[in-house]
C-alpha atoms as a PDB file:
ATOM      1  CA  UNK A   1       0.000   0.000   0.000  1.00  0.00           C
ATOM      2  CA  UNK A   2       2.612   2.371   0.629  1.00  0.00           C
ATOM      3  CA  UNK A   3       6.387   3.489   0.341  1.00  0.00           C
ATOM      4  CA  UNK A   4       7.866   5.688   2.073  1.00  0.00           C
ATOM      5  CA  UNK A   5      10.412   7.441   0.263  1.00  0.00           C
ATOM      6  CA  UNK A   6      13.330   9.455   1.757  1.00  0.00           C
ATOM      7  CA  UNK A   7      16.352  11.191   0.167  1.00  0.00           C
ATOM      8  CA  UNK A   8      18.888  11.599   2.141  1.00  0.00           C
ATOM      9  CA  UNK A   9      22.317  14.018   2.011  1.00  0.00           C
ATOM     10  CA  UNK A  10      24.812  13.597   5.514  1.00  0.00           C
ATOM     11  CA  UNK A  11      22.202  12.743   7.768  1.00  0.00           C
ATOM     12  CA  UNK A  12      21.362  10.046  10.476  1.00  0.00           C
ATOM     13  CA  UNK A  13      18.317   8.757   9.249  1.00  0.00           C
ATOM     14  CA  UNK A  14      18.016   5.611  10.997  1.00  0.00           C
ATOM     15  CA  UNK A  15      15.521   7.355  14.079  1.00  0.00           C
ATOM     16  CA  UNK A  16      13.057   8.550  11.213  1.00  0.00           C
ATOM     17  CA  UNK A  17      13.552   4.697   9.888  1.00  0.00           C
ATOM     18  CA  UNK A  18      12.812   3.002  13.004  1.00  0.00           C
ATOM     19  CA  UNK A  19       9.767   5.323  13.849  1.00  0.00           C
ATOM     20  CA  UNK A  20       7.894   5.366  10.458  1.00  0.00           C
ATOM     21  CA  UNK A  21       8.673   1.122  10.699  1.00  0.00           C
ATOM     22  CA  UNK A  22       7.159   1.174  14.231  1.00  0.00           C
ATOM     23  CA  UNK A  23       3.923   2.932  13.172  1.00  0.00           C
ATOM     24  CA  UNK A  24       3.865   0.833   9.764  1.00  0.00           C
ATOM     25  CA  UNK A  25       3.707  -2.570  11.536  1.00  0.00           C
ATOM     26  CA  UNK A  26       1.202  -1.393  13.924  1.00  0.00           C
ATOM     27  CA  UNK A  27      -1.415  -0.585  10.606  1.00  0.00           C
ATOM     28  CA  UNK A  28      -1.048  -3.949   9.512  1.00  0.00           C
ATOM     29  CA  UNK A  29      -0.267  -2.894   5.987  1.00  0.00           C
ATOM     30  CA  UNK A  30       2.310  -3.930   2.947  1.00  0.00           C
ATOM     31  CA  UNK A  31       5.244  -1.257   3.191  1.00  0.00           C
ATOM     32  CA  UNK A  32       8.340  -0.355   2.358  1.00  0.00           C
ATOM     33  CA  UNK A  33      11.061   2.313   3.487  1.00  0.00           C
ATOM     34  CA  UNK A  34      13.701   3.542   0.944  1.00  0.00           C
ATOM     35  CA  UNK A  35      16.114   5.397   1.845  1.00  0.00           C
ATOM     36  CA  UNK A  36      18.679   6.855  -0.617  1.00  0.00           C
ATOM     37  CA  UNK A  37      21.957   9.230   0.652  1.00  0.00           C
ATOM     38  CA  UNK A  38      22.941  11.894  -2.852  1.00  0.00           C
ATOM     39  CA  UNK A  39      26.807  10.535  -3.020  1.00  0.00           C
ATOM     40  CA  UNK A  40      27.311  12.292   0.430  1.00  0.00           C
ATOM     41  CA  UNK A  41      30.175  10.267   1.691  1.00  0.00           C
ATOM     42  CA  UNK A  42      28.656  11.048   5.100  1.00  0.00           C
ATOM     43  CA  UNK A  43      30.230   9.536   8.908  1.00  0.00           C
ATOM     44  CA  UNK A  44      26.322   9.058   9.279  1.00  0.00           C
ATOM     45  CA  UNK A  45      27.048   5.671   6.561  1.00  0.00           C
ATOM     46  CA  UNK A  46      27.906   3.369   9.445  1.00  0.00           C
ATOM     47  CA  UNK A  47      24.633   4.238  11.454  1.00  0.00           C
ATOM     48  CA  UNK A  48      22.065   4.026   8.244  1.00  0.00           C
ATOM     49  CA  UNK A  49      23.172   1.122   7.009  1.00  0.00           C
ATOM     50  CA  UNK A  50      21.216  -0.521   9.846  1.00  0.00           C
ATOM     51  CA  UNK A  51      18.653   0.354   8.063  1.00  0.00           C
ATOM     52  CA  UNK A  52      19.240  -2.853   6.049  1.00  0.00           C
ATOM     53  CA  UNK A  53      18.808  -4.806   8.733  1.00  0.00           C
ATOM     54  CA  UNK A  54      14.320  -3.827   9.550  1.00  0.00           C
ATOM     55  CA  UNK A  55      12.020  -5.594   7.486  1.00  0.00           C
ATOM     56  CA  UNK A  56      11.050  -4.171   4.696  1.00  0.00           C
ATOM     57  CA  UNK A  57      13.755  -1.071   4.725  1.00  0.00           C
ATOM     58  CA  UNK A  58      16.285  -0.256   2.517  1.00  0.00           C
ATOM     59  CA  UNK A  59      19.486   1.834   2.559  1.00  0.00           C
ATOM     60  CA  UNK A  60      21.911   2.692  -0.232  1.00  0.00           C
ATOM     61  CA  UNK A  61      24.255   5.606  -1.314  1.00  0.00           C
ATOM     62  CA  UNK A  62      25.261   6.841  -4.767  1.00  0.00           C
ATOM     63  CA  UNK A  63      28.494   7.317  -5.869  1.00  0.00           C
ATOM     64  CA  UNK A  64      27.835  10.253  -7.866  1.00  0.00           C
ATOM     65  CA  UNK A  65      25.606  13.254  -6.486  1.00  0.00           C
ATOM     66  CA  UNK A  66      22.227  13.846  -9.358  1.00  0.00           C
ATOM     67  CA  UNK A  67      20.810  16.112  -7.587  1.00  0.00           C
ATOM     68  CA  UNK A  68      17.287  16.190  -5.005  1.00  0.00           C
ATOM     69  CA  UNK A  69      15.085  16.293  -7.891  1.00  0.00           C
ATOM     70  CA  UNK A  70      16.669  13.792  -9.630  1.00  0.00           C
ATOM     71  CA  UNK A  71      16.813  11.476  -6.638  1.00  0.00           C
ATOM     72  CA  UNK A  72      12.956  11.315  -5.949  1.00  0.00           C
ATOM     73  CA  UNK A  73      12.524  10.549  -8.874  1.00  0.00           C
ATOM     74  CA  UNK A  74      14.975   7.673  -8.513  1.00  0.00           C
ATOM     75  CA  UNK A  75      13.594   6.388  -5.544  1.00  0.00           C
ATOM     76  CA  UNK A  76       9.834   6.593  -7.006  1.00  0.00           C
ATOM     77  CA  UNK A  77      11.013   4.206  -9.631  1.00  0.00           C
ATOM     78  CA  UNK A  78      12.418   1.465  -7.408  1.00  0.00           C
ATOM     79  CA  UNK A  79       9.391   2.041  -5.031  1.00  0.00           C
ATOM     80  CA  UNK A  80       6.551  -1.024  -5.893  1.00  0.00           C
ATOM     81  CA  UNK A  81       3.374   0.267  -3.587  1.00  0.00           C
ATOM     82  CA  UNK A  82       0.079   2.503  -4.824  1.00  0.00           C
ATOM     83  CA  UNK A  83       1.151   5.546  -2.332  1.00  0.00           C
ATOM     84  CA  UNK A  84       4.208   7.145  -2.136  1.00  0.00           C
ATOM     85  CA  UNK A  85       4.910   9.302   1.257  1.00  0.00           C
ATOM     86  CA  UNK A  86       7.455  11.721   0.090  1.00  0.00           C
ATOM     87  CA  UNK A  87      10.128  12.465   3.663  1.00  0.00           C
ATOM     88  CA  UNK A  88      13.185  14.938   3.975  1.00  0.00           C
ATOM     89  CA  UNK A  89      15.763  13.026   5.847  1.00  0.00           C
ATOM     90  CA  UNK A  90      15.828  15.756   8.644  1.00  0.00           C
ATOM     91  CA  UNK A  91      12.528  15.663   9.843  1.00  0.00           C
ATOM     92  CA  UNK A  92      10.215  13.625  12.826  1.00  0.00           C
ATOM     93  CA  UNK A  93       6.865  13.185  12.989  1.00  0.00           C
ATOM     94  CA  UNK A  94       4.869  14.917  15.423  1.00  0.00           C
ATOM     95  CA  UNK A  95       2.856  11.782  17.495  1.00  0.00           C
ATOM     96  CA  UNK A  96       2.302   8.243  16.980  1.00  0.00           C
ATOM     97  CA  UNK A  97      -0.695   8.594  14.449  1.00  0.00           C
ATOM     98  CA  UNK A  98       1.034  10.005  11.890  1.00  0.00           C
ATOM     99  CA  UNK A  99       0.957   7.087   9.490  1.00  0.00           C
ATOM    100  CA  UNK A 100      -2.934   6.239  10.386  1.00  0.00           C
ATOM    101  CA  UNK A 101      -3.667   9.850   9.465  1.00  0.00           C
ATOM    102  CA  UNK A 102      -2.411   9.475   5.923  1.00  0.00           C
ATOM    103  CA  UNK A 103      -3.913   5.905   5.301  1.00  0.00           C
ATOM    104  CA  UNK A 104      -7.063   7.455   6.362  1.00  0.00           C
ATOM    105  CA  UNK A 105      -6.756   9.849   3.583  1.00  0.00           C
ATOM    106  CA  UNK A 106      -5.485   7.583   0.699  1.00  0.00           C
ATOM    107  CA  UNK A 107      -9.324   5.877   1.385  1.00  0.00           C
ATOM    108  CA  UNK A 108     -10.905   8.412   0.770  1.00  0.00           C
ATOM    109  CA  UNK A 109      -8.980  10.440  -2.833  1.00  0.00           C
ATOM    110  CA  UNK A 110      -6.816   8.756  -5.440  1.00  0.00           C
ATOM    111  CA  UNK A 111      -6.580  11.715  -7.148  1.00  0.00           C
ATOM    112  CA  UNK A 112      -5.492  14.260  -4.671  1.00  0.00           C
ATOM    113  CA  UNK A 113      -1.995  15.079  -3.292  1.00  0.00           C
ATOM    114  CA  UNK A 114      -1.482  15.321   0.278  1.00  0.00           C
ATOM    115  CA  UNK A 115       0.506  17.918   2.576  1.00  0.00           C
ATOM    116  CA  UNK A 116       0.801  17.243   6.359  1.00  0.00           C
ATOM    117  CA  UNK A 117       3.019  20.772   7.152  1.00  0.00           C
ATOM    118  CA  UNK A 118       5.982  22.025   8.818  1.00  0.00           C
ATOM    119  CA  UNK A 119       6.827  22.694  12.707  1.00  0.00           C
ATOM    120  CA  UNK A 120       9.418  23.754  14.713  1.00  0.00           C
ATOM    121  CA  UNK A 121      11.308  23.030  17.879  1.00  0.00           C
ATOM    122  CA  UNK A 122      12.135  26.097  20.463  1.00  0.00           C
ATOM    123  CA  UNK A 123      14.789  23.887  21.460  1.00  0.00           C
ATOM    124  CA  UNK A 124      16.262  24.047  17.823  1.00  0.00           C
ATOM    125  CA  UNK A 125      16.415  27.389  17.838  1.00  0.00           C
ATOM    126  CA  UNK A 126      19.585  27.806  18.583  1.00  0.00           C
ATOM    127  CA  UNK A 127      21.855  25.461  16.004  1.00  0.00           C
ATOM    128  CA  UNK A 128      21.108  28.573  13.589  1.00  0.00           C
ATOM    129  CA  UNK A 129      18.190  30.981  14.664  1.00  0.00           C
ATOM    130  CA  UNK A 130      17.931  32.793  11.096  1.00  0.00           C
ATOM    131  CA  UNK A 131      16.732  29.796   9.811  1.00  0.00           C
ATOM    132  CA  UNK A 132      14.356  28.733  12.893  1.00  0.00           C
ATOM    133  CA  UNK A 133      12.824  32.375  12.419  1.00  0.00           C
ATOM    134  CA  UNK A 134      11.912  31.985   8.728  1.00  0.00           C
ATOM    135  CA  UNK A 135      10.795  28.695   9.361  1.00  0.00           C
ATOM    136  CA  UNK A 136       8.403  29.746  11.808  1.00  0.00           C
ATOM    137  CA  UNK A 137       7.147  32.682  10.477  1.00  0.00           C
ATOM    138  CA  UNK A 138       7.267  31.242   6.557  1.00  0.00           C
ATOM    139  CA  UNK A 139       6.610  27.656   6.834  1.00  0.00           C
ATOM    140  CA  UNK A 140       4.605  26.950  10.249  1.00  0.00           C
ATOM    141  CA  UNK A 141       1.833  28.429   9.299  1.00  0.00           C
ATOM    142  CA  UNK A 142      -1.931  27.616  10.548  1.00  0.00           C
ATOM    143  CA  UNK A 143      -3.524  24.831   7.994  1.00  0.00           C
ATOM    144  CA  UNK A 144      -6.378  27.567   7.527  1.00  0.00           C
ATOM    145  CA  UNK A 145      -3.747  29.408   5.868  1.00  0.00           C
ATOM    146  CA  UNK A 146      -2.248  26.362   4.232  1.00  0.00           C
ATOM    147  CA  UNK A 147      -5.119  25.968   2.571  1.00  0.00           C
ATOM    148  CA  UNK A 148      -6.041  28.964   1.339  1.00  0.00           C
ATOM    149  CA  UNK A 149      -2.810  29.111  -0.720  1.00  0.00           C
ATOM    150  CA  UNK A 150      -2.275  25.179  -1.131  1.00  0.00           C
ATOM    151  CA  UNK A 151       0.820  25.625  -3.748  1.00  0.00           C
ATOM    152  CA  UNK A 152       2.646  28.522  -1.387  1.00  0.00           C
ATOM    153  CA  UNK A 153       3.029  25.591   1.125  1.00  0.00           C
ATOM    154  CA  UNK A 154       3.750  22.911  -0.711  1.00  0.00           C
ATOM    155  CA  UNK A 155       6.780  21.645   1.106  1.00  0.00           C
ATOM    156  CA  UNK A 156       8.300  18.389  -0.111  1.00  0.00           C
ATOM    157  CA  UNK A 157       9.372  17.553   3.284  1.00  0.00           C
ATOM    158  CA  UNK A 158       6.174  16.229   3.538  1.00  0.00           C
ATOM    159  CA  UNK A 159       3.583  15.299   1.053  1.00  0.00           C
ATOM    160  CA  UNK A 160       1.534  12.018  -0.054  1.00  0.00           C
ATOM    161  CA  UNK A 161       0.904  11.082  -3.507  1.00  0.00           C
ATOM    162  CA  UNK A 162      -0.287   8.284  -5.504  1.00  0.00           C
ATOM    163  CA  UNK A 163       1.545   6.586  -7.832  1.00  0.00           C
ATOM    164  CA  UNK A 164      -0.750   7.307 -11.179  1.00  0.00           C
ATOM    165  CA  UNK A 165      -0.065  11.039 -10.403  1.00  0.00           C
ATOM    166  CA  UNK A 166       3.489  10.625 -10.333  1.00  0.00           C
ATOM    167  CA  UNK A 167       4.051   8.987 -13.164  1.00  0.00           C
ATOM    168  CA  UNK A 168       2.821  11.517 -14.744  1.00  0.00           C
ATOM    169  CA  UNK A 169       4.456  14.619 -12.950  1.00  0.00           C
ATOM    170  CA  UNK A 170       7.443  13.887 -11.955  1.00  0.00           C
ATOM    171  CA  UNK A 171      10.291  16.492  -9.883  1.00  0.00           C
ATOM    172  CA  UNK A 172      12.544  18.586 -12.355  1.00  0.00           C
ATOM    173  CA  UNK A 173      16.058  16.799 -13.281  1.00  0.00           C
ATOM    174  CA  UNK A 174      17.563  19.762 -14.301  1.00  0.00           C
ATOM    175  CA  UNK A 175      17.248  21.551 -10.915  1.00  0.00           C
ATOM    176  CA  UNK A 176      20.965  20.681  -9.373  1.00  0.00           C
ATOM    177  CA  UNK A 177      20.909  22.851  -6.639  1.00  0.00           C
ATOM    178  CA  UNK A 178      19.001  23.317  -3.676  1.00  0.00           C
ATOM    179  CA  UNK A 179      15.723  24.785  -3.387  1.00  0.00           C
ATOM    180  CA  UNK A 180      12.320  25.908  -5.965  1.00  0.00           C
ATOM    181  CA  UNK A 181      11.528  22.134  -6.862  1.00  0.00           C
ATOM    182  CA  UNK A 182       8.613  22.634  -4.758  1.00  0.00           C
ATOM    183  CA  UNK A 183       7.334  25.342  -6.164  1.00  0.00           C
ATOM    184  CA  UNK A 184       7.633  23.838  -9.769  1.00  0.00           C
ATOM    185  CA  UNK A 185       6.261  20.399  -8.299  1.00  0.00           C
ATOM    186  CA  UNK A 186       2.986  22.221  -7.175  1.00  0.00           C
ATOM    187  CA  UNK A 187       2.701  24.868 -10.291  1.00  0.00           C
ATOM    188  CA  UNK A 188       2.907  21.353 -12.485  1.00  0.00           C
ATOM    189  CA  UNK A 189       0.419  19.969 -10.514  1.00  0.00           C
ATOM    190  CA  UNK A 190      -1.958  23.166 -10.313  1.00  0.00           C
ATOM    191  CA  UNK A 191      -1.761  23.066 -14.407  1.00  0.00           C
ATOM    192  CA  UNK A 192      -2.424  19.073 -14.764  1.00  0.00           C
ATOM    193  CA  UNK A 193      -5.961  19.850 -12.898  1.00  0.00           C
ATOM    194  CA  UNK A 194      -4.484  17.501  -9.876  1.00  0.00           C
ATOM    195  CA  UNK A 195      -5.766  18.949  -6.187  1.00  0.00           C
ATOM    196  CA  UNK A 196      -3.398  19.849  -3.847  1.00  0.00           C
ATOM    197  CA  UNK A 197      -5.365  19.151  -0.252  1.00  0.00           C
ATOM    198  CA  UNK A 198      -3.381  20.647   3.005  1.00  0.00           C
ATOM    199  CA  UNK A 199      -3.811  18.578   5.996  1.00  0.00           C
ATOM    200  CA  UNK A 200      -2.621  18.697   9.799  1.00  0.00           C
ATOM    201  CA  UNK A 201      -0.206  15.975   9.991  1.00  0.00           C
ATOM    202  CA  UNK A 202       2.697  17.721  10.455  1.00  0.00           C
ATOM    203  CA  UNK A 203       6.548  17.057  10.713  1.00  0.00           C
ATOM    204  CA  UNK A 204       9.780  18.504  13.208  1.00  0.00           C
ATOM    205  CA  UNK A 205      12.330  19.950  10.570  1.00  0.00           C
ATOM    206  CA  UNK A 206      15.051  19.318  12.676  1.00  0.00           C
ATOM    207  CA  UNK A 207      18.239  19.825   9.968  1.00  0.00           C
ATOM    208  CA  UNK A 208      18.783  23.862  11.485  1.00  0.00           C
ATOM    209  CA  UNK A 209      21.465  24.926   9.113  1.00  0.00           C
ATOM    210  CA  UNK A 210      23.536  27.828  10.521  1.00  0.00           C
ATOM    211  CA  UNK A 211      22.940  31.515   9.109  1.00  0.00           C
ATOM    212  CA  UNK A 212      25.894  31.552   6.874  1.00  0.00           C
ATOM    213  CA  UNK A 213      24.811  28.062   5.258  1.00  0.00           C
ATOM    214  CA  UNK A 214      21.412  29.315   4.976  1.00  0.00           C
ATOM    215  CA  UNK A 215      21.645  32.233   3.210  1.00  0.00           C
ATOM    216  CA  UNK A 216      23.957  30.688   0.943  1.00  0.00           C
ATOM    217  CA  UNK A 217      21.293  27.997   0.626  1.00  0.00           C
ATOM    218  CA  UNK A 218      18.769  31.102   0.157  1.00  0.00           C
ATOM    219  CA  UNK A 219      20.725  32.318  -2.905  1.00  0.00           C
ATOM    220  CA  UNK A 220      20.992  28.958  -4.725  1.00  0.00           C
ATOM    221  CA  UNK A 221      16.976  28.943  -4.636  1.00  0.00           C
ATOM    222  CA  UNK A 222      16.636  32.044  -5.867  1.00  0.00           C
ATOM    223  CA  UNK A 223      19.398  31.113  -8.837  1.00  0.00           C
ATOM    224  CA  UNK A 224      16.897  28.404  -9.351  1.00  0.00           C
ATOM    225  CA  UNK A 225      13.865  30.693  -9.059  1.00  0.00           C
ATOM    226  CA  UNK A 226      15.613  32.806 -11.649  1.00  0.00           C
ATOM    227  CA  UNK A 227      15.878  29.462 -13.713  1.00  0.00           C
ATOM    228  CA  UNK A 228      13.090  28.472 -13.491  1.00  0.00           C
ATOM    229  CA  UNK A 229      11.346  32.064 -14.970  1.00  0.00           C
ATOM    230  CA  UNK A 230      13.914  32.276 -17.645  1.00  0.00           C
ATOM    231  CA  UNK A 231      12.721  28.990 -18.842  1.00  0.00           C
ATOM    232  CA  UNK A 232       9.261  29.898 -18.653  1.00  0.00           C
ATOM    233  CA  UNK A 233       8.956  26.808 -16.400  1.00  0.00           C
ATOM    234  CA  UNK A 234       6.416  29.516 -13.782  1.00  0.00           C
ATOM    235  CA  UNK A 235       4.599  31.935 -14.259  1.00  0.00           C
ATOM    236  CA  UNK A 236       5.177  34.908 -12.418  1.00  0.00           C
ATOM    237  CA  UNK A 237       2.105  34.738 -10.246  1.00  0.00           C
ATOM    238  CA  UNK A 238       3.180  31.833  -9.152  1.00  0.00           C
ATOM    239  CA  UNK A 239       5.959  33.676  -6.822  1.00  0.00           C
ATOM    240  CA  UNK A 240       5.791  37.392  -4.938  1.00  0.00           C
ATOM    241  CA  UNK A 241       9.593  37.895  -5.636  1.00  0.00           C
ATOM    242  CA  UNK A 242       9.144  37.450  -9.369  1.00  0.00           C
ATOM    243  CA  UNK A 243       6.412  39.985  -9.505  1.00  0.00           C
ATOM    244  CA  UNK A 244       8.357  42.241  -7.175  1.00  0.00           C
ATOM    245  CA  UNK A 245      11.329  41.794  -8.686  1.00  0.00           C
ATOM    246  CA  UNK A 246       9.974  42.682 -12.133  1.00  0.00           C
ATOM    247  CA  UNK A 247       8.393  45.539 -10.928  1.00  0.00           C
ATOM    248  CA  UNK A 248      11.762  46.979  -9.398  1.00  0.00           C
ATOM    249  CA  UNK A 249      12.907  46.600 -12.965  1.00  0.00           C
ATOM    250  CA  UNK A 250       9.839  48.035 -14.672  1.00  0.00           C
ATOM    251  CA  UNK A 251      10.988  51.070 -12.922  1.00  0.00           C
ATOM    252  CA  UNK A 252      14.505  51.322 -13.636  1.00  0.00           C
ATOM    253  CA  UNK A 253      15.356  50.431  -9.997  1.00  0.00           C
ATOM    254  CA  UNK A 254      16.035  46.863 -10.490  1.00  0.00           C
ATOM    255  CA  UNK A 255      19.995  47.451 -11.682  1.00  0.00           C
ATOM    256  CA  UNK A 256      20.428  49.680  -8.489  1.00  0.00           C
ATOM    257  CA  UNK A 257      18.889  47.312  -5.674  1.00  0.00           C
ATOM    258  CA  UNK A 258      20.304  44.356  -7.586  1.00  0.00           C
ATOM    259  CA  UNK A 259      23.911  45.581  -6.466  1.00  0.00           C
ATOM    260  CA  UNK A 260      22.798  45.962  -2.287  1.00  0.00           C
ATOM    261  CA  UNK A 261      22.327  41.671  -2.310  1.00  0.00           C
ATOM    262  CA  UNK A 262      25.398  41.230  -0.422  1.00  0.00           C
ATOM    263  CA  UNK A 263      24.533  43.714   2.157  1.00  0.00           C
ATOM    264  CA  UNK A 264      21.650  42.047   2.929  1.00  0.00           C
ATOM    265  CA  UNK A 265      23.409  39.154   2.855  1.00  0.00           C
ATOM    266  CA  UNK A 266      25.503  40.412   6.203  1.00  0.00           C
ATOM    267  CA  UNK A 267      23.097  41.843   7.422  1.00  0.00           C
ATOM    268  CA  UNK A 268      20.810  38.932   7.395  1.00  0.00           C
ATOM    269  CA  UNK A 269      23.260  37.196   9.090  1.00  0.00           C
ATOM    270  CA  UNK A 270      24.065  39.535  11.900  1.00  0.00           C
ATOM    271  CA  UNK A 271      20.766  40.164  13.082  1.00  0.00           C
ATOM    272  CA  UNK A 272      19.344  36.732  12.135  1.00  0.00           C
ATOM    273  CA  UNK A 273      16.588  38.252  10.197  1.00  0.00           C
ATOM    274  CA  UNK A 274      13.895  37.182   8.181  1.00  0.00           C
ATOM    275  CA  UNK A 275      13.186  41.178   7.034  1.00  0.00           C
ATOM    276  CA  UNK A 276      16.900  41.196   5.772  1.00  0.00           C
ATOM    277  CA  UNK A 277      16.521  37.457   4.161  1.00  0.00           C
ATOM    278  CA  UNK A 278      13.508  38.688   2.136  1.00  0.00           C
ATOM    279  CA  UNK A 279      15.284  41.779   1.151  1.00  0.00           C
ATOM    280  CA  UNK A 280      18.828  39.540   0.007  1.00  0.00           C
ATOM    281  CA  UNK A 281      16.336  37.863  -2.012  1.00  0.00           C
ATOM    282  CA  UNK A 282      14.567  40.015  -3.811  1.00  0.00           C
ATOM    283  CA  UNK A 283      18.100  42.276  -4.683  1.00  0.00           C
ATOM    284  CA  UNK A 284      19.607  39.019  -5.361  1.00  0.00           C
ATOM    285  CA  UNK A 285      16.658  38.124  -8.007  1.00  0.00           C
ATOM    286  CA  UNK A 286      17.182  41.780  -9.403  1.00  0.00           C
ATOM    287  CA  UNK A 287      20.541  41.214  -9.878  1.00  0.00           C
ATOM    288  CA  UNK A 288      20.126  37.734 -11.666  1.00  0.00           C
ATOM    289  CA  UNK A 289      17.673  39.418 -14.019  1.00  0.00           C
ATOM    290  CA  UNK A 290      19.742  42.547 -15.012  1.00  0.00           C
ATOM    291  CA  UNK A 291      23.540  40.247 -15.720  1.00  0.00           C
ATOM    292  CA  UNK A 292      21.789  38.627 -18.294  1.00  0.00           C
END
C-alpha cells in the first residue's frame, strides 16, 4: 500500500527509519522504506546502514551526487506500492498517528496530493536561529492558511501522492541545486488539474542549518527561481519575488537594488533576520535578471 520514500544528504536517518517502521507494523499494511543518501560520503554511513537490517527497509548511497530532484525521482522508480509518502531526511513526525492519518486519507482520494506541514522546535532554535525564524514565520503556518494558498506551502518535506499522479508529474532533473523544486512540483500539478489538499499531519524539521549556510542555501533557490522564470517553467504569479522583482525593474530600480544583495546578505546574518533574508532575495533576483 505504501512506500515511504526518503532522500537523504549527511544525515542520520536511521531514528526517522525506526519510527515510520514502528507505526507501519502497527497498521497492519504492505510497506516499504527507501532510503537513498545523494553521493554524500557522510560519517552518518555506518549508522544508516542498519537500516538494512528492519524488514522491509532499505538503505543505499550513490556514488555520484544527481541532484534532489533527480533522486525522488529515482527512488519513485524502485518504489513497488500505490502511495508514495514523500520524507526529507531531517525531519520527525509529530505523534504516533502520523501514518494512520495518511492511510485514512489515501481511502478516501486517489486523485489528490497530500501535505501534512511544517513545525518547529524552540529547542532548535539555537543550532542557527535565522533559519528557525523563517521557518516559523514562513513555513509553520496555521492549515487555515495552508489551505487557502495550497501551492505557497507545498513543502516536499512532507507530502503524499499516488503513484498514477506521479508517473505523470514527476520532480525537475535539471534543478541541481538546492531549493524551488517545490514550487515547480505544485505549479505542475496546479496546471495538470491535480488537487493539492493541506492537511494537519505535520513534521519537526530538525536539519537547522547555521545563518551563513542558509543564506547561501537562500541564494541557490533564488538562482533556481531565476531558472526556473527564464525557462518559462512559472509563471510569475506563481511567486511574490518574481512579480516584485519585475516591478523593481519596470521602474529602472532593479539594476540599483540588484547591487545591495550582499549587504543584505551580512546583514541577514548579523541580526538573524527574516526582514533582511527577504530583502537579500529580492536584490539578489534583481541582480540575476539585469547580468543577463
Amino acid at each position: 500500500m505504501i512506500s515511504v520514500l526518503i532522500p537523504a544528504y549527511n544525515w542520520n536517518v536511521y531514528p526517522l527509519v525506526l519510527a515510520l517502521y514502528n507505526q507501519l507494523e502497527e497498521e497492519d499494511i504492505p510497506f516499504e522504506i527507501l532510503v537513498i543518501d545523494d553521493a554524500s560520503e557522510s560519517e552518518f554511513h555506518p549508522l544508516n546502514q542498519k537500516i538494512n537490517s528492519i524488514e522491509h527497509c532499505s538503505f543505499q548511497s550513490l556514488k555520484k551526487n544527481i541532484g534532489r530532484g533527480s533522486l525522488r525521482n529515482l527512488l519513485a522508480s524502485q518504489s513497488v506500492y500505490d502511495w508514495l509518502l514523500f520524507l526529507d531526511c531531517d525531519v520527525k513526525p509529530i505523534g504516533r498517528g502520523f501514518v494512520k492519518k495518511y492511510i485514512a486519507v489515501a481511502k478516501k482520494a486517489k486523485g489528490t496530493v497530500f501535505c501534512g506541514g511544517i513545525a518547529y522546535r524552540k529547542e532548535d532554535r539555537s543550532k542557527g536561529e535565522l533559519r528557525y525564524n523563517f521557518g516559523v514565520k514562513s513555513e509553520e503556518v496555521a492549515l487555515s492558511v495552508r489551505e487557502k494558498r495550497p501551492i505557497k506551502y507545498f513543502f516536499t518535506a512532507n507530502f503524499f501522492i499516488h503513484r498514477d499522479i506521479f508517473d505523470r508529474i514527476h520532480f525537475e532533473e535539471s534543478l541541481k541545486k538546492y531549493g524551488r523544486e517545490d514550487l515547480l512540483f505544485a505549479s505542475t500539478l496546479e496546471k495538470e488539474g491535480v488537487f493539492i489538499k493541506q492537511i494537519e499531519n505535520r513534521v519537526y524539521h530538525l536539519g537547522i542549518d547555521s545563518n551563513e549556510v542558509f543564506t547561501m542555501k537562500t541564494m541557490q533557490a533564488t538562482e533556481n527561481l531565476f531558472f526556473l522564470a527564464d525557462n518559462k517553467l512559472v509563471k510569475e504569479r506563481d511567486h511574490l519575488l518574481l512579480r516584485v522583482a519585475l516591478l523593481l525593474n519596470d521602474c529602472k530600480i532593479g539594476v540599483f537594488f540588484g547591487k545591495k544583495h550582499a549587504y543584505f546578505k551580512k546583514k541577514a546574518i548579523e541580526n538573524s533576520s527574516v526582514i533582511y533574508l527577504n530583502l537579500l532575495k529580492m536584490s539578489y533576483l534583481c541582480f540575476l535578471f539585469n547580468r543577463k
